[in-house]
PDB file of N, CA and C in Angstrom:
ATOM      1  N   UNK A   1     -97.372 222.319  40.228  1.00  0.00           N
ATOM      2  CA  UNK A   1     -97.276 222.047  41.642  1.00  0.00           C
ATOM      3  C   UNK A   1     -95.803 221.936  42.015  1.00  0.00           C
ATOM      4  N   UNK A   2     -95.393 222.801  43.233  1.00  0.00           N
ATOM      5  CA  UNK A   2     -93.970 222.321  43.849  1.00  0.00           C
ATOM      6  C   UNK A   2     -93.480 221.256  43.807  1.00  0.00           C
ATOM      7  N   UNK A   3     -94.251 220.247  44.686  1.00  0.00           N
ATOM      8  CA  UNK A   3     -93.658 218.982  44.838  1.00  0.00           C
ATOM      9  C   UNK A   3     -93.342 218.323  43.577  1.00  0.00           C
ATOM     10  N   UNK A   4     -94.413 218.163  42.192  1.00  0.00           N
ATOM     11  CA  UNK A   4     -93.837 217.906  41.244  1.00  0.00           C
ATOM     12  C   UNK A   4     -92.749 218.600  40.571  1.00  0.00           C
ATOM     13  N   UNK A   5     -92.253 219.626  40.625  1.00  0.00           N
ATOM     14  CA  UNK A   5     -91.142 220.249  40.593  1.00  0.00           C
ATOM     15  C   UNK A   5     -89.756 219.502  41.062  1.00  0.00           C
ATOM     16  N   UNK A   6     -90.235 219.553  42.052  1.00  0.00           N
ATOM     17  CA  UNK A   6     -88.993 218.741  42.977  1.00  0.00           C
ATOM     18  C   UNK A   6     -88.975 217.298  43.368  1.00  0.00           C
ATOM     19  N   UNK A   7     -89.761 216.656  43.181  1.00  0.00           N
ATOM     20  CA  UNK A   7     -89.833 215.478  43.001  1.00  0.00           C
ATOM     21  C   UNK A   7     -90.727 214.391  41.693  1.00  0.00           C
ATOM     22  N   UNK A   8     -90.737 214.634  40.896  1.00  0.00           N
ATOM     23  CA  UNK A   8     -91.472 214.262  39.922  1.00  0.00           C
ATOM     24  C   UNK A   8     -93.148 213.849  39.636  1.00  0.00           C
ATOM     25  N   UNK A   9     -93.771 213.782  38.508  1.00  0.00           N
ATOM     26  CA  UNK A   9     -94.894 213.727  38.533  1.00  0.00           C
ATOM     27  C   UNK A   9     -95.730 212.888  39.244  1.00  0.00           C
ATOM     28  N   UNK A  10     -97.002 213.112  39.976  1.00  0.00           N
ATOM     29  CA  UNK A  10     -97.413 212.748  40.538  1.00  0.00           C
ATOM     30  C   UNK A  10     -98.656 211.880  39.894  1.00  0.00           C
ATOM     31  N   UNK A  11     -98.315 210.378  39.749  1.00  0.00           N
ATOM     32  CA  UNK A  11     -99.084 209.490  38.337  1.00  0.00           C
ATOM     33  C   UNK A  11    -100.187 209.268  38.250  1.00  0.00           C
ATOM     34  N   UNK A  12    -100.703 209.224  39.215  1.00  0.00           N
ATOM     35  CA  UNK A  12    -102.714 209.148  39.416  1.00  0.00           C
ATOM     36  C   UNK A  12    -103.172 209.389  40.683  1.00  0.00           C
ATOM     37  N   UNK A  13    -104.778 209.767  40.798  1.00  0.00           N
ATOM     38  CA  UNK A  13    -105.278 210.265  41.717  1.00  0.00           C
ATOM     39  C   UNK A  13    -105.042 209.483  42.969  1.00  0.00           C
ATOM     40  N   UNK A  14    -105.204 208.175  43.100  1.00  0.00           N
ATOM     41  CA  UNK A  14    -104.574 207.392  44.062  1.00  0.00           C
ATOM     42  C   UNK A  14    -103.390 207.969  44.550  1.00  0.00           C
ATOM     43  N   UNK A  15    -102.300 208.057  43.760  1.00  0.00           N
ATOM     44  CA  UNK A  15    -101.197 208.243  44.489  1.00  0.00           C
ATOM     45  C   UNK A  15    -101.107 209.333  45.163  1.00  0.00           C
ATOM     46  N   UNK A  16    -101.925 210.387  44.552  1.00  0.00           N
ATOM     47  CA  UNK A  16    -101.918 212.110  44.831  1.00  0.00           C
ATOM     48  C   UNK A  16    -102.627 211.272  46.249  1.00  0.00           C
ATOM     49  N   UNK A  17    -103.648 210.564  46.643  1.00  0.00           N
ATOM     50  CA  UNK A  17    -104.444 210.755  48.101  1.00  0.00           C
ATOM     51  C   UNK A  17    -103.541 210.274  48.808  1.00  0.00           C
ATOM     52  N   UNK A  18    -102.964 209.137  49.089  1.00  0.00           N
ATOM     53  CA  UNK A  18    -101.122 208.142  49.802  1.00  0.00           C
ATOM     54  C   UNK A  18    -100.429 209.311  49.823  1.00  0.00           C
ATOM     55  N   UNK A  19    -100.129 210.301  49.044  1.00  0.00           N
ATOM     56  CA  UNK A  19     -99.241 211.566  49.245  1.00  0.00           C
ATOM     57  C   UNK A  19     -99.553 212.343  50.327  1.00  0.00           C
ATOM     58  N   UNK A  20    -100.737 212.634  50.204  1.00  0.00           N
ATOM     59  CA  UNK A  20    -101.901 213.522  51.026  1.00  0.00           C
ATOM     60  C   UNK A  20    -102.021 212.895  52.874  1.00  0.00           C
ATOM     61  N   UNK A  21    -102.164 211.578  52.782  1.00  0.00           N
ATOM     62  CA  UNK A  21    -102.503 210.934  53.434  1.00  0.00           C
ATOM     63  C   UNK A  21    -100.944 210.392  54.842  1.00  0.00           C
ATOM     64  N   UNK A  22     -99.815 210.728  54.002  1.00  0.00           N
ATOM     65  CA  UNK A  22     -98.712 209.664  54.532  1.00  0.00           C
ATOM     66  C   UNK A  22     -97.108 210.597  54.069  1.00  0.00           C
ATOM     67  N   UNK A  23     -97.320 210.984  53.130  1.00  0.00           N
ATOM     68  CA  UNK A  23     -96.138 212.496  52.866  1.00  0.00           C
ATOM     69  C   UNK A  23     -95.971 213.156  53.578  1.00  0.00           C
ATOM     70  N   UNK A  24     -94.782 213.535  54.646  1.00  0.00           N
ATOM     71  CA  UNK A  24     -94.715 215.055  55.038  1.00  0.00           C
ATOM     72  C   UNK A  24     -94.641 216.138  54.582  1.00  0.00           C
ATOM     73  N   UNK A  25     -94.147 216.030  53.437  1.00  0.00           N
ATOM     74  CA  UNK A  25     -94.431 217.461  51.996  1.00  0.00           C
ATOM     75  C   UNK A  25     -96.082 217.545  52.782  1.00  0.00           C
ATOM     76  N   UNK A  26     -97.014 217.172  52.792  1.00  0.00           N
ATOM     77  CA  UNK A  26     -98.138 217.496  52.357  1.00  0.00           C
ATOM     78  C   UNK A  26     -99.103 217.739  53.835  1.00  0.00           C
ATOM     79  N   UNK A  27     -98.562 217.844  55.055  1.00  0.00           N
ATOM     80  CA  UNK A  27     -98.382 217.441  56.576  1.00  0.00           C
ATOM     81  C   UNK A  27     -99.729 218.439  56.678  1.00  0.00           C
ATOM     82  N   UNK A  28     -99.106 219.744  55.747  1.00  0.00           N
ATOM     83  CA  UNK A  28    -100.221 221.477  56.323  1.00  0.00           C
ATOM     84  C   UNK A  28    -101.357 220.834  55.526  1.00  0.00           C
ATOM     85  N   UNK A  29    -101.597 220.342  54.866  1.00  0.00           N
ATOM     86  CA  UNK A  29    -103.020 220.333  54.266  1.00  0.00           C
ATOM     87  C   UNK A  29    -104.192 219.394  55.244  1.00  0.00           C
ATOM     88  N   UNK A  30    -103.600 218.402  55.878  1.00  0.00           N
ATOM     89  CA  UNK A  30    -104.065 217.786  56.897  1.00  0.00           C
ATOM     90  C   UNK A  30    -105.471 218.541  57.752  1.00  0.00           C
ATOM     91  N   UNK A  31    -105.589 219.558  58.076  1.00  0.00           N
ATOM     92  CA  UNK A  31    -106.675 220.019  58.420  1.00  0.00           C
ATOM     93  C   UNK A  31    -108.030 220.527  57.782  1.00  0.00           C
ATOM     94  N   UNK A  32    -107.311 220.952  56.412  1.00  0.00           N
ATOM     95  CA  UNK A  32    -108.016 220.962  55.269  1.00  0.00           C
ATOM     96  C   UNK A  32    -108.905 219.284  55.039  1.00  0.00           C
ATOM     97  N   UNK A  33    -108.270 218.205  55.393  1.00  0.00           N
ATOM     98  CA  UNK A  33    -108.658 216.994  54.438  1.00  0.00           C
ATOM     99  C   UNK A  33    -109.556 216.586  55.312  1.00  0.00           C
ATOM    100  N   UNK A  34    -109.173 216.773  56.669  1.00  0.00           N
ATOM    101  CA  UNK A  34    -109.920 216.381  57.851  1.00  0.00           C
ATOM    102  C   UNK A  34    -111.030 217.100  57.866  1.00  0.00           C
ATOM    103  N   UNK A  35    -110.842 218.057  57.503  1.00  0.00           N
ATOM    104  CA  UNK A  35    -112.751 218.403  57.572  1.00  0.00           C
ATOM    105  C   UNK A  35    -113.460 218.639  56.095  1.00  0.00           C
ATOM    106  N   UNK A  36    -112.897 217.951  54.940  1.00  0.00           N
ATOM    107  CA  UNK A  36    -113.846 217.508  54.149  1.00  0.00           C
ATOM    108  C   UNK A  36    -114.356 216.319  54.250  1.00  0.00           C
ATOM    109  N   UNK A  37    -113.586 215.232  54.722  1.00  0.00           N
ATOM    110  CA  UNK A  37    -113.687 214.184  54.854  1.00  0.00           C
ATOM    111  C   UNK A  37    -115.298 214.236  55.754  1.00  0.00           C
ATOM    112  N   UNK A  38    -114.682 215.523  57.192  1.00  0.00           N
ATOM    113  CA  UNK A  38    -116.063 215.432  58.108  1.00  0.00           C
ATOM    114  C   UNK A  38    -117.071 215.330  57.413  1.00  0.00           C
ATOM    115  N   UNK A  39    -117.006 216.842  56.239  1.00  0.00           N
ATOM    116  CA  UNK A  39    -118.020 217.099  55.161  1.00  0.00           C
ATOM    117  C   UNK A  39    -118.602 216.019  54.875  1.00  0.00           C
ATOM    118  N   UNK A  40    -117.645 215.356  54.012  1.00  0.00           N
ATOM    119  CA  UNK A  40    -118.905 214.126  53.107  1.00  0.00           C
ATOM    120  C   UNK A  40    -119.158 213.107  54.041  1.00  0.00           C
ATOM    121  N   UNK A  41    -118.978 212.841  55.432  1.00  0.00           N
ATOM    122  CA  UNK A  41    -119.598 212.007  56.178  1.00  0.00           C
ATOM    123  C   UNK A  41    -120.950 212.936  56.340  1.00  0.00           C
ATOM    124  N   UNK A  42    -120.994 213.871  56.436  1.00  0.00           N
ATOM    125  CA  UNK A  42    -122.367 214.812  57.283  1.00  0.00           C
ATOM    126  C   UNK A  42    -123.072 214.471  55.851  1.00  0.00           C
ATOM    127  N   UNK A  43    -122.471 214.881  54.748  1.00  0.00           N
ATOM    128  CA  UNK A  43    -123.029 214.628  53.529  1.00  0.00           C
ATOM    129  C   UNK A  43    -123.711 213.112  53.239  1.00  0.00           C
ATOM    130  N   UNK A  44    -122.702 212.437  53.676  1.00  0.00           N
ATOM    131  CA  UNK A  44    -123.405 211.289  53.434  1.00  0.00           C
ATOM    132  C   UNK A  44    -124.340 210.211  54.462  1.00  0.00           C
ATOM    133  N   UNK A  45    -124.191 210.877  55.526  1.00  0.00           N
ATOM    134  CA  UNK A  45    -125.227 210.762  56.547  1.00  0.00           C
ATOM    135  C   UNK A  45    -126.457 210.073  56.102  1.00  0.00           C
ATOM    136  N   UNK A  46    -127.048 208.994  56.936  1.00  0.00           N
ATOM    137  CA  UNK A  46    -128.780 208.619  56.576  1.00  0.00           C
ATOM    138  C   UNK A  46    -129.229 209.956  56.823  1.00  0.00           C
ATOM    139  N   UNK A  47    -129.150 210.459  58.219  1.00  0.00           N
ATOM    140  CA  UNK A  47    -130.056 211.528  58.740  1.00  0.00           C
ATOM    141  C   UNK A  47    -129.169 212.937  58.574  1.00  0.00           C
ATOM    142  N   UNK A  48    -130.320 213.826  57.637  1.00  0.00           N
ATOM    143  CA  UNK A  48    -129.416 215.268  57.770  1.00  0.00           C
ATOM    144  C   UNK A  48    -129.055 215.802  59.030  1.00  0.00           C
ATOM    145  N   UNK A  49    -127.746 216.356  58.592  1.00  0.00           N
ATOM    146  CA  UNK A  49    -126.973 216.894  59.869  1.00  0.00           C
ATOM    147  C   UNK A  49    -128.010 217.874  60.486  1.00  0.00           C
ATOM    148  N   UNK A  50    -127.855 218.149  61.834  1.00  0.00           N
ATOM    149  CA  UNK A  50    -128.165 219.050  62.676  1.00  0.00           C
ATOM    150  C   UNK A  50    -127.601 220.197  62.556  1.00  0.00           C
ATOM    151  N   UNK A  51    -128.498 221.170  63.075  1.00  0.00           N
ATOM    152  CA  UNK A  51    -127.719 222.560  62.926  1.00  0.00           C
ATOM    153  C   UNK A  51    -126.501 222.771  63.490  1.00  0.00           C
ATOM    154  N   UNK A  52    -126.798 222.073  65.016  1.00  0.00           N
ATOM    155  CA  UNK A  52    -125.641 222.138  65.593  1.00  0.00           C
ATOM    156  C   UNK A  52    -124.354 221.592  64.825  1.00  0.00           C
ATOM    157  N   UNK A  53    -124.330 220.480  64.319  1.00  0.00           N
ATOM    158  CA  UNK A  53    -123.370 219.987  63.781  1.00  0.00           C
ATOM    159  C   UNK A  53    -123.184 220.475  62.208  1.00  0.00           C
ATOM    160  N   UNK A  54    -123.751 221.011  61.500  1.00  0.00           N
ATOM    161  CA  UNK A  54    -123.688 222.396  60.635  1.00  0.00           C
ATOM    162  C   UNK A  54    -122.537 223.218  60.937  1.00  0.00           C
ATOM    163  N   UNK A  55    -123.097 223.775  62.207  1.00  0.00           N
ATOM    164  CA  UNK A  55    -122.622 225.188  62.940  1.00  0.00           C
ATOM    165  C   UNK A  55    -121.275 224.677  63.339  1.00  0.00           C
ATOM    166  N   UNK A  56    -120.728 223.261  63.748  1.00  0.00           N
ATOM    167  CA  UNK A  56    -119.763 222.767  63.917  1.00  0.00           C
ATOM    168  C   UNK A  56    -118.691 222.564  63.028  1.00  0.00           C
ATOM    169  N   UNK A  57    -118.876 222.516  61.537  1.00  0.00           N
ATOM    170  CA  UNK A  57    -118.134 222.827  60.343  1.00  0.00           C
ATOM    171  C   UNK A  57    -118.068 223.243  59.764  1.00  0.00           C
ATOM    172  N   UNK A  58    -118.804 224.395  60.192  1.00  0.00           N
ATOM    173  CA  UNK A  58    -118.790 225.658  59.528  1.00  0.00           C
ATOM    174  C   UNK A  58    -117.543 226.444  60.751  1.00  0.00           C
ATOM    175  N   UNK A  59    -117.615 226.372  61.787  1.00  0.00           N
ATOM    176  CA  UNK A  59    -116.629 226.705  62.923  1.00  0.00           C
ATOM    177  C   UNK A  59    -115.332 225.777  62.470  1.00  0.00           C
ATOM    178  N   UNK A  60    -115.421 224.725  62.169  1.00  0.00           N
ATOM    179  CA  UNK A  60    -114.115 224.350  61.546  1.00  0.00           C
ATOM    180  C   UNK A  60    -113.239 224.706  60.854  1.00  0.00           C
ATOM    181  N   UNK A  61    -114.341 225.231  59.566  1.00  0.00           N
ATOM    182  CA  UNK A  61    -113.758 226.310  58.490  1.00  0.00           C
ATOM    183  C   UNK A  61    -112.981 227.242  58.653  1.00  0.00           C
ATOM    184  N   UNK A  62    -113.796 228.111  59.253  1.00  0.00           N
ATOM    185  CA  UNK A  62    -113.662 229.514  59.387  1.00  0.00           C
ATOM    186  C   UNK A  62    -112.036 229.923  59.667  1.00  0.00           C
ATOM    187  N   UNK A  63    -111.403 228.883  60.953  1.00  0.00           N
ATOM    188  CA  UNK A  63    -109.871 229.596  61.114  1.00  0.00           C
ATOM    189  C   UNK A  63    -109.200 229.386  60.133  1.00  0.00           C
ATOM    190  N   UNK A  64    -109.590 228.125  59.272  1.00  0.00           N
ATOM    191  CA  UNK A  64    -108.988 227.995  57.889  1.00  0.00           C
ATOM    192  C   UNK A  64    -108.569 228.543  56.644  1.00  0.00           C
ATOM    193  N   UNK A  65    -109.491 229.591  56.824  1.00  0.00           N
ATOM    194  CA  UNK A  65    -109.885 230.667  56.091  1.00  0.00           C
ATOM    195  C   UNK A  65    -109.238 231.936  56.685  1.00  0.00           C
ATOM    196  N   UNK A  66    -108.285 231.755  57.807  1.00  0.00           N
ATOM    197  CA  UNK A  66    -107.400 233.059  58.263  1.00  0.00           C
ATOM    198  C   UNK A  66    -105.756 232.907  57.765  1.00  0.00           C
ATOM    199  N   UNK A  67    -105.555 233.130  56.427  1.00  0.00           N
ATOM    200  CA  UNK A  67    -104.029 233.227  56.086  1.00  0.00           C
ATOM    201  C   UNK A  67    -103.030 234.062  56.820  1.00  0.00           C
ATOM    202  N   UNK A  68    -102.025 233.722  57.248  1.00  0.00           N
ATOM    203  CA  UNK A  68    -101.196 234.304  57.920  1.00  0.00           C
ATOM    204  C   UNK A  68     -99.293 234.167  57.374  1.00  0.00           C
ATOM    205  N   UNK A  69     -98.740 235.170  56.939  1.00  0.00           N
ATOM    206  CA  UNK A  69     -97.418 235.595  56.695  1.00  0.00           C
ATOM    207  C   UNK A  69     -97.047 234.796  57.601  1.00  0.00           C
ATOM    208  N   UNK A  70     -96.811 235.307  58.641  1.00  0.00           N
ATOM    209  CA  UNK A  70     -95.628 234.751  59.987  1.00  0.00           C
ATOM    210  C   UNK A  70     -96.368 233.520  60.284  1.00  0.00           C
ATOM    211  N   UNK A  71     -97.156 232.941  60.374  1.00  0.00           N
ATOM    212  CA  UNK A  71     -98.019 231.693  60.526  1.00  0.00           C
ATOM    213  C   UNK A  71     -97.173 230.433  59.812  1.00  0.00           C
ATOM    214  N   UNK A  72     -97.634 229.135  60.325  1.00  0.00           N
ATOM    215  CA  UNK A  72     -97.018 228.084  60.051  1.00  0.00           C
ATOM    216  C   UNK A  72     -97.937 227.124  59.163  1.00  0.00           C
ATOM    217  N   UNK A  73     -97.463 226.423  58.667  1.00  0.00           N
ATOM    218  CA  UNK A  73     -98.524 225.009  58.410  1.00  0.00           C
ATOM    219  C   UNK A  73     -99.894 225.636  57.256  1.00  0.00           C
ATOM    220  N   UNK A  74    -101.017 225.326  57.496  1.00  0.00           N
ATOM    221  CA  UNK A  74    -102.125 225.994  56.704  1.00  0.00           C
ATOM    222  C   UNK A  74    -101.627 227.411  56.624  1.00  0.00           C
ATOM    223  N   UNK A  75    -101.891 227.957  57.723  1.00  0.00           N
ATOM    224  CA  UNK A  75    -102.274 229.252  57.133  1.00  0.00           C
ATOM    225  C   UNK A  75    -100.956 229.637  56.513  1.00  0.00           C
ATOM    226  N   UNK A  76     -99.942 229.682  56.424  1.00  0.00           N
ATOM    227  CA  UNK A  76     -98.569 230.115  55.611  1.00  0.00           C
ATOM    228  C   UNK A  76     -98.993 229.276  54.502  1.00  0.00           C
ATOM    229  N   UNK A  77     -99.280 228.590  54.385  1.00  0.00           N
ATOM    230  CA  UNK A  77     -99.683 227.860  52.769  1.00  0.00           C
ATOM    231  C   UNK A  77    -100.226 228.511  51.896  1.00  0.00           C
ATOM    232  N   UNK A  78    -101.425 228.773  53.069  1.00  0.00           N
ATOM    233  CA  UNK A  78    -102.855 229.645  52.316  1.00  0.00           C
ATOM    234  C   UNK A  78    -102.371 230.972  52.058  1.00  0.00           C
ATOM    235  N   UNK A  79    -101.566 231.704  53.009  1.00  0.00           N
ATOM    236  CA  UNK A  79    -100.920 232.759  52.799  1.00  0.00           C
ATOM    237  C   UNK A  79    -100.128 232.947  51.316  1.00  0.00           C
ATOM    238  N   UNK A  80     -99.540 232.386  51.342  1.00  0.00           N
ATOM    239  CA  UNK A  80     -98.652 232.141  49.692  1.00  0.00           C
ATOM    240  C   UNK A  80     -99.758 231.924  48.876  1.00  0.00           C
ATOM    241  N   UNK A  81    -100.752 230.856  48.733  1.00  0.00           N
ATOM    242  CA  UNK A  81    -101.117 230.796  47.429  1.00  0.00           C
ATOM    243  C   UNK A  81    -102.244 231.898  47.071  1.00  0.00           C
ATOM    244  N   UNK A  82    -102.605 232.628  48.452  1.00  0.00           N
ATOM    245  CA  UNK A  82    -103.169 233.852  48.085  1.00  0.00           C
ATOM    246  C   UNK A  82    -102.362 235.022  47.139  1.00  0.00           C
ATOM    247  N   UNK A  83    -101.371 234.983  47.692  1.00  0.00           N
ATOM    248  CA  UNK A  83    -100.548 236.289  47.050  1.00  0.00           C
ATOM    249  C   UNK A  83    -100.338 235.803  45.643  1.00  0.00           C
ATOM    250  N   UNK A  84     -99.894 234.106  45.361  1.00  0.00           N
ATOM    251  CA  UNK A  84     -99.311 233.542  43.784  1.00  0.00           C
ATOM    252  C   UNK A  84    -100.622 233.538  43.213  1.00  0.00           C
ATOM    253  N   UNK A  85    -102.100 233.300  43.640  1.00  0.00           N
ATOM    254  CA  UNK A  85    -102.718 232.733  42.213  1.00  0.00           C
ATOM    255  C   UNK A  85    -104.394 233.574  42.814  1.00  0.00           C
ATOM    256  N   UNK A  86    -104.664 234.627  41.647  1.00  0.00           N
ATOM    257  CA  UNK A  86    -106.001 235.530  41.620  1.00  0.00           C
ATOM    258  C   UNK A  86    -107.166 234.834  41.853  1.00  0.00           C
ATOM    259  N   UNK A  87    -106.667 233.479  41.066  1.00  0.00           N
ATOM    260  CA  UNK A  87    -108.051 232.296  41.653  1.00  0.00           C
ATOM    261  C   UNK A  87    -108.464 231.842  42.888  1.00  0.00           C
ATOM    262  N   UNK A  88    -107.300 231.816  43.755  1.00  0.00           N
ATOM    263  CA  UNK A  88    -107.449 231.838  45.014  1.00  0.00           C
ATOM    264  C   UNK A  88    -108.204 232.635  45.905  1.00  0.00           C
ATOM    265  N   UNK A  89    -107.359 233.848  45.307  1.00  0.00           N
ATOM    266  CA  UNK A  89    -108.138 234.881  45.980  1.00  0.00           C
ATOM    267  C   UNK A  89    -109.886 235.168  45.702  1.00  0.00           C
ATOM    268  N   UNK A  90    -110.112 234.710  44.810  1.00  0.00           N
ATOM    269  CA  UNK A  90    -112.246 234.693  44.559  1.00  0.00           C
ATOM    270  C   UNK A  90    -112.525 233.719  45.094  1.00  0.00           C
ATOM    271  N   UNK A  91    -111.520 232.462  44.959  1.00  0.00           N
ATOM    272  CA  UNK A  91    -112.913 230.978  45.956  1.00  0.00           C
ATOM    273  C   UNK A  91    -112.679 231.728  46.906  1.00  0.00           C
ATOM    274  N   UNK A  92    -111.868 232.286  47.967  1.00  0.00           N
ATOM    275  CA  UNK A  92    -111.545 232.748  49.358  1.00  0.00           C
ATOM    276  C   UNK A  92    -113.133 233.787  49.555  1.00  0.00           C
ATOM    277  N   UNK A  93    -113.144 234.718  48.557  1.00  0.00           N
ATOM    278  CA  UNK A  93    -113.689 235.780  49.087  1.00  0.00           C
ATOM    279  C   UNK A  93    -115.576 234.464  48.552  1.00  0.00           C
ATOM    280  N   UNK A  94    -115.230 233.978  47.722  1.00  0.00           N
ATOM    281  CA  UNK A  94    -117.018 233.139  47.726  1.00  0.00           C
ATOM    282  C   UNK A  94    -117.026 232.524  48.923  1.00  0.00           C
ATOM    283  N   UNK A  95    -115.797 231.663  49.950  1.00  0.00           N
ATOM    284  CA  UNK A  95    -116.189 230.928  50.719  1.00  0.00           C
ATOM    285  C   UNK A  95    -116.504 231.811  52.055  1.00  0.00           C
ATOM    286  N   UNK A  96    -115.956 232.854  52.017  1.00  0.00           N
ATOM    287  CA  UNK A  96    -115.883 233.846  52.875  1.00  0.00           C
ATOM    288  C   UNK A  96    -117.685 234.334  52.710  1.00  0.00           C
ATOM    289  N   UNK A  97    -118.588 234.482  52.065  1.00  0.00           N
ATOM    290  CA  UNK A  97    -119.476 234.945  51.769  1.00  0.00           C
ATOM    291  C   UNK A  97    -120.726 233.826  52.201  1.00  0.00           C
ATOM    292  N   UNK A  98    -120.222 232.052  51.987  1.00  0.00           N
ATOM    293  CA  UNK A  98    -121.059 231.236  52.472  1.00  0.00           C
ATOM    294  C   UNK A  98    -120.577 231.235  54.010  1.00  0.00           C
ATOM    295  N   UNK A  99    -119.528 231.389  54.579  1.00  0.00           N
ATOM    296  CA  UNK A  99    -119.334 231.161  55.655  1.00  0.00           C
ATOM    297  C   UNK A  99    -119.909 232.309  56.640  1.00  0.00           C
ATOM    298  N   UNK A 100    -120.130 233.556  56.455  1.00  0.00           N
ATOM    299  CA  UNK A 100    -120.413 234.685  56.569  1.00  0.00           C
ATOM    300  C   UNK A 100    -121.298 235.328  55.840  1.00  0.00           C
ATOM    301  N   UNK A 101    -122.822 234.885  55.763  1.00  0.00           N
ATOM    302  CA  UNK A 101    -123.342 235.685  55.188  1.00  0.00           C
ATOM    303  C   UNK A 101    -123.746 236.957  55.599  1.00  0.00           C
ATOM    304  N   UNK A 102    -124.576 238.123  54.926  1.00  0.00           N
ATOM    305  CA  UNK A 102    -124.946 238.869  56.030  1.00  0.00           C
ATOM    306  C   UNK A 102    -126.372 238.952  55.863  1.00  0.00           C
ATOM    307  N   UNK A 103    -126.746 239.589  57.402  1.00  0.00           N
ATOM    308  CA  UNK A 103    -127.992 239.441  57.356  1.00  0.00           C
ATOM    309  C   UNK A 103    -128.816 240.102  56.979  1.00  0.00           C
ATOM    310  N   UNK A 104    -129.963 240.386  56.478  1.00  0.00           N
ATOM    311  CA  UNK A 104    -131.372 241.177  55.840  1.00  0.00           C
ATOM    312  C   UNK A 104    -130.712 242.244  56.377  1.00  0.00           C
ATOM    313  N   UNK A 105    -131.216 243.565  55.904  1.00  0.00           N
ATOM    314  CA  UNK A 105    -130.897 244.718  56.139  1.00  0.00           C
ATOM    315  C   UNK A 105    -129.580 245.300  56.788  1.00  0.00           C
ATOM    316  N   UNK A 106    -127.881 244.768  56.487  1.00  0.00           N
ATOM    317  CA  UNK A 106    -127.183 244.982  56.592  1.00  0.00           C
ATOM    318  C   UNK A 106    -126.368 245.095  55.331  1.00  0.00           C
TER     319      UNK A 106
END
């Protein structure tokens, strides 16, 4: 990881979330955290989520999932670690596939 690069190791999972949470190194991921977080509230819900509200984080996703060169923040993030790491590039194209499925006879 960069930041451990340039600022030294990062000592336990706690500290990695205070990083996440309160770091400006870590400012672009912020939209990312915010809607897992949504996630495991819907997840952890008494009552299963509604479609609508399904359809609502799944619409969250989706621009998340648009990497952009000239772009700032997420998507320049996502942009880079697409091009540095092949692993990236398959969760992208699996999440791309739950987010987008297609339909019967297409």
């Amino acid at each position: 990881m960069t930041y451990e690069k340039v600022l030294g190791a990062i000592q336990s999972p706690n500290q990695f979330l205070q990083l996440l949470l309160t770091d400006p190194w870590f400012a672009w991921l912020q939209p990312l955290s915010q809607l897992i977080v949504a996630m495991d509230e819907a997840q952890d819900a008494k009552k299963p989520a509604t479609d609508a509200e399904a359809k609502a984080l799944i619409d969250q996703a989706k621009p998340l999932l648009m990497a952009s060169e000239e772009g700032q923040g997420f998507a320049r993030h996502y942009f880079d670690a697409l091009q540095r790491d092949p692993d990236v590039v398959l969760a992208h194209a699996d999440a791309i596939k739950v987010l987008n499925p297609q339909k019967p006879g297409k």
